[in-house]
C-alpha atoms as a PDB file:
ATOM      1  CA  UNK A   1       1.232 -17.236  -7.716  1.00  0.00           C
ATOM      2  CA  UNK A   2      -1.689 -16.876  -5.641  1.00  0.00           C
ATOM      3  CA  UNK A   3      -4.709 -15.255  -7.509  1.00  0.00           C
ATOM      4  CA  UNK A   4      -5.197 -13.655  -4.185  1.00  0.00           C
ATOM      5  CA  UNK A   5      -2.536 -12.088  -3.613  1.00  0.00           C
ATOM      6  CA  UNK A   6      -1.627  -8.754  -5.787  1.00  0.00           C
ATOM      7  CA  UNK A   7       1.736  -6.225  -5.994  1.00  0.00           C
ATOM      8  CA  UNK A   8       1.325  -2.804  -7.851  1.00  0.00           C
ATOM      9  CA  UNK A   9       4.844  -1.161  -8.807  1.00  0.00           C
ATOM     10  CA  UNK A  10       5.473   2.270  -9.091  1.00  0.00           C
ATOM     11  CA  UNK A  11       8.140   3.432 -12.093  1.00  0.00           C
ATOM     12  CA  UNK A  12       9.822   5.756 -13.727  1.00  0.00           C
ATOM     13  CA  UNK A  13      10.115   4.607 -17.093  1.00  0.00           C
ATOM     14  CA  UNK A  14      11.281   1.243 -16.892  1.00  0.00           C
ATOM     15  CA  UNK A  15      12.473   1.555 -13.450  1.00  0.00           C
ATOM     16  CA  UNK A  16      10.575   0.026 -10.692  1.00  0.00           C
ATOM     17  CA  UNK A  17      11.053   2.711  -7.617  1.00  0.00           C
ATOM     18  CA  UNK A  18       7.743   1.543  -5.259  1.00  0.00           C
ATOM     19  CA  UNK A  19       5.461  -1.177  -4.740  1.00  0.00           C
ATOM     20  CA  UNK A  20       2.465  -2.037  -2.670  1.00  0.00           C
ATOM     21  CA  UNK A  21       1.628  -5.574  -1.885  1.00  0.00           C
ATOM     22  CA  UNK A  22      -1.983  -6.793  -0.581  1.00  0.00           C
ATOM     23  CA  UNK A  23      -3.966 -10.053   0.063  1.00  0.00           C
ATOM     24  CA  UNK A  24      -7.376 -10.191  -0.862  1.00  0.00           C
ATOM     25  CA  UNK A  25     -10.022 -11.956   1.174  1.00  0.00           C
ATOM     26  CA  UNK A  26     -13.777 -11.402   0.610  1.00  0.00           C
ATOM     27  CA  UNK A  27     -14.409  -7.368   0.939  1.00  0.00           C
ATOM     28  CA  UNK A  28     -10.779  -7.359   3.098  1.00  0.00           C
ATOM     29  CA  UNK A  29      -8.063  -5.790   1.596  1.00  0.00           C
ATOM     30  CA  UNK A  30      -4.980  -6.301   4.026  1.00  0.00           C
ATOM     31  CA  UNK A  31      -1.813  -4.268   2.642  1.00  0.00           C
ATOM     32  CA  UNK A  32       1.308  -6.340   3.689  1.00  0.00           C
ATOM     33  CA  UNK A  33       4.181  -4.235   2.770  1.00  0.00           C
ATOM     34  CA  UNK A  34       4.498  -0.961   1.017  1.00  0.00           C
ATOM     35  CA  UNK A  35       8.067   0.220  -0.159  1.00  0.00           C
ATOM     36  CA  UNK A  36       9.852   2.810  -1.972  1.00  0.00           C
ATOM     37  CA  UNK A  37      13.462   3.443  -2.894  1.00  0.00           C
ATOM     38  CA  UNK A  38      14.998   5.508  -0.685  1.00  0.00           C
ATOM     39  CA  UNK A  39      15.884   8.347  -3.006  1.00  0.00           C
ATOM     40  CA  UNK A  40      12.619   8.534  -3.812  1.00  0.00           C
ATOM     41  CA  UNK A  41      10.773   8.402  -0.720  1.00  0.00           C
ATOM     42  CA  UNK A  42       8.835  11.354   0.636  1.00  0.00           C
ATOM     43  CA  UNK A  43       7.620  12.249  -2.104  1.00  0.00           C
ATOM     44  CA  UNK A  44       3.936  10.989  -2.364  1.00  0.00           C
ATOM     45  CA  UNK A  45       4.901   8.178  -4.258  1.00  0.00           C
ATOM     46  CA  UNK A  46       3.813   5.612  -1.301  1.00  0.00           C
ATOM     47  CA  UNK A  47       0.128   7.824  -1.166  1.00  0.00           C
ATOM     48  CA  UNK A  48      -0.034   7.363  -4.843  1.00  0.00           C
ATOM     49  CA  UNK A  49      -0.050   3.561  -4.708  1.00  0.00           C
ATOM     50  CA  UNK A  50      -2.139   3.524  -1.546  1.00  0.00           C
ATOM     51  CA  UNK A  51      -4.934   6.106  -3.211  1.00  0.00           C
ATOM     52  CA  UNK A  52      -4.647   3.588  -5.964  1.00  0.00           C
ATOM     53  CA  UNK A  53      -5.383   0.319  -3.783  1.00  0.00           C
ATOM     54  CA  UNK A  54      -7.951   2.518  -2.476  1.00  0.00           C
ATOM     55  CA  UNK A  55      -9.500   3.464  -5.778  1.00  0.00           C
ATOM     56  CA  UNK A  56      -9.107  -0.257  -7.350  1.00  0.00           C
ATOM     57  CA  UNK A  57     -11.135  -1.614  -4.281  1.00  0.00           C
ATOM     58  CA  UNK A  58     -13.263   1.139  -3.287  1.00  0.00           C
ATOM     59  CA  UNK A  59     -16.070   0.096  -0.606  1.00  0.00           C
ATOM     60  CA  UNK A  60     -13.507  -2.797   0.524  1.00  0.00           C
ATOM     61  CA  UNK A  61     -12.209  -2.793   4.358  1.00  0.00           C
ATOM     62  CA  UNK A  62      -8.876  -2.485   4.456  1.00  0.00           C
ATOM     63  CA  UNK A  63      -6.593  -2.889   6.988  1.00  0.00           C
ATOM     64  CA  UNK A  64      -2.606  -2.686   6.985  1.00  0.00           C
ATOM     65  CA  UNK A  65      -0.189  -4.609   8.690  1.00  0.00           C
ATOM     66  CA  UNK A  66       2.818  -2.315   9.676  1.00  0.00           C
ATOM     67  CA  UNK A  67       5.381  -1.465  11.859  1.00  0.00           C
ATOM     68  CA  UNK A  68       5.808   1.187  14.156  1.00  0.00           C
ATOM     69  CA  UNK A  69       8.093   2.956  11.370  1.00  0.00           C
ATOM     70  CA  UNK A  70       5.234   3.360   9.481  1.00  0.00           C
ATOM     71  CA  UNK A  71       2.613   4.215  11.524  1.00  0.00           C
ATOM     72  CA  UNK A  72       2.543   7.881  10.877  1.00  0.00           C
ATOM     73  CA  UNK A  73       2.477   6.981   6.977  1.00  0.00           C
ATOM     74  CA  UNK A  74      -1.086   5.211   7.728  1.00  0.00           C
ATOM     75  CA  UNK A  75      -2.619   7.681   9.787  1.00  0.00           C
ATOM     76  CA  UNK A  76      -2.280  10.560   7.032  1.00  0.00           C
ATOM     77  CA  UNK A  77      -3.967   8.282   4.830  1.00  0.00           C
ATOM     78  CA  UNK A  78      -6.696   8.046   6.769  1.00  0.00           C
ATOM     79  CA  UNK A  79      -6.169   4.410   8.326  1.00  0.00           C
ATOM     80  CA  UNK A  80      -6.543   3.812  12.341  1.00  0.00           C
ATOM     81  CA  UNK A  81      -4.981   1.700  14.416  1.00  0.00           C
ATOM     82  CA  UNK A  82      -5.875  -1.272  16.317  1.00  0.00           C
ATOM     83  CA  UNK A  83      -3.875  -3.536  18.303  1.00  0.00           C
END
């Protein structure tokens, strides 16, 4: 795979139930898909792998590229959007 390129999964035990995906380039961070299972979405587990992108690349811009579904998502987490 590409070295620049990194997924983070989410579990519960051996189960994988989330994942974040990003591309790394320089000091930009650019988060390319974020999912969760449906049974277990809204409940944080999406801001827990986003606080730990955050966290793992702390003083990086990041940007995400979303759709309008998620849009909300972002903007609790602090991100603002551009066109």
């Amino acid at each position: 795979g590409n070295p620049d390129n990194e997924i983070i999964g989410a579990f519960i035990g051996d189960i994988l139930i989330g994942m974040i995906g990003i591309s790394k380039s320089n000091a930009l961070i650019i988060i390319s898909h974020i999912s969760v299972l449906i049974d277990y979405q809204r409940r944080g587990i999406g801001t827990l792998l986003l606080e730990e992108i955050k966290k793992r690349y702390e003083g990086c811009r990041m940007i995400a590229e979303t759709d309008e579904e998620s849009i909300d998502f972002y903007a609790r987490s602090g991100f603002a959007r551009h066109a």
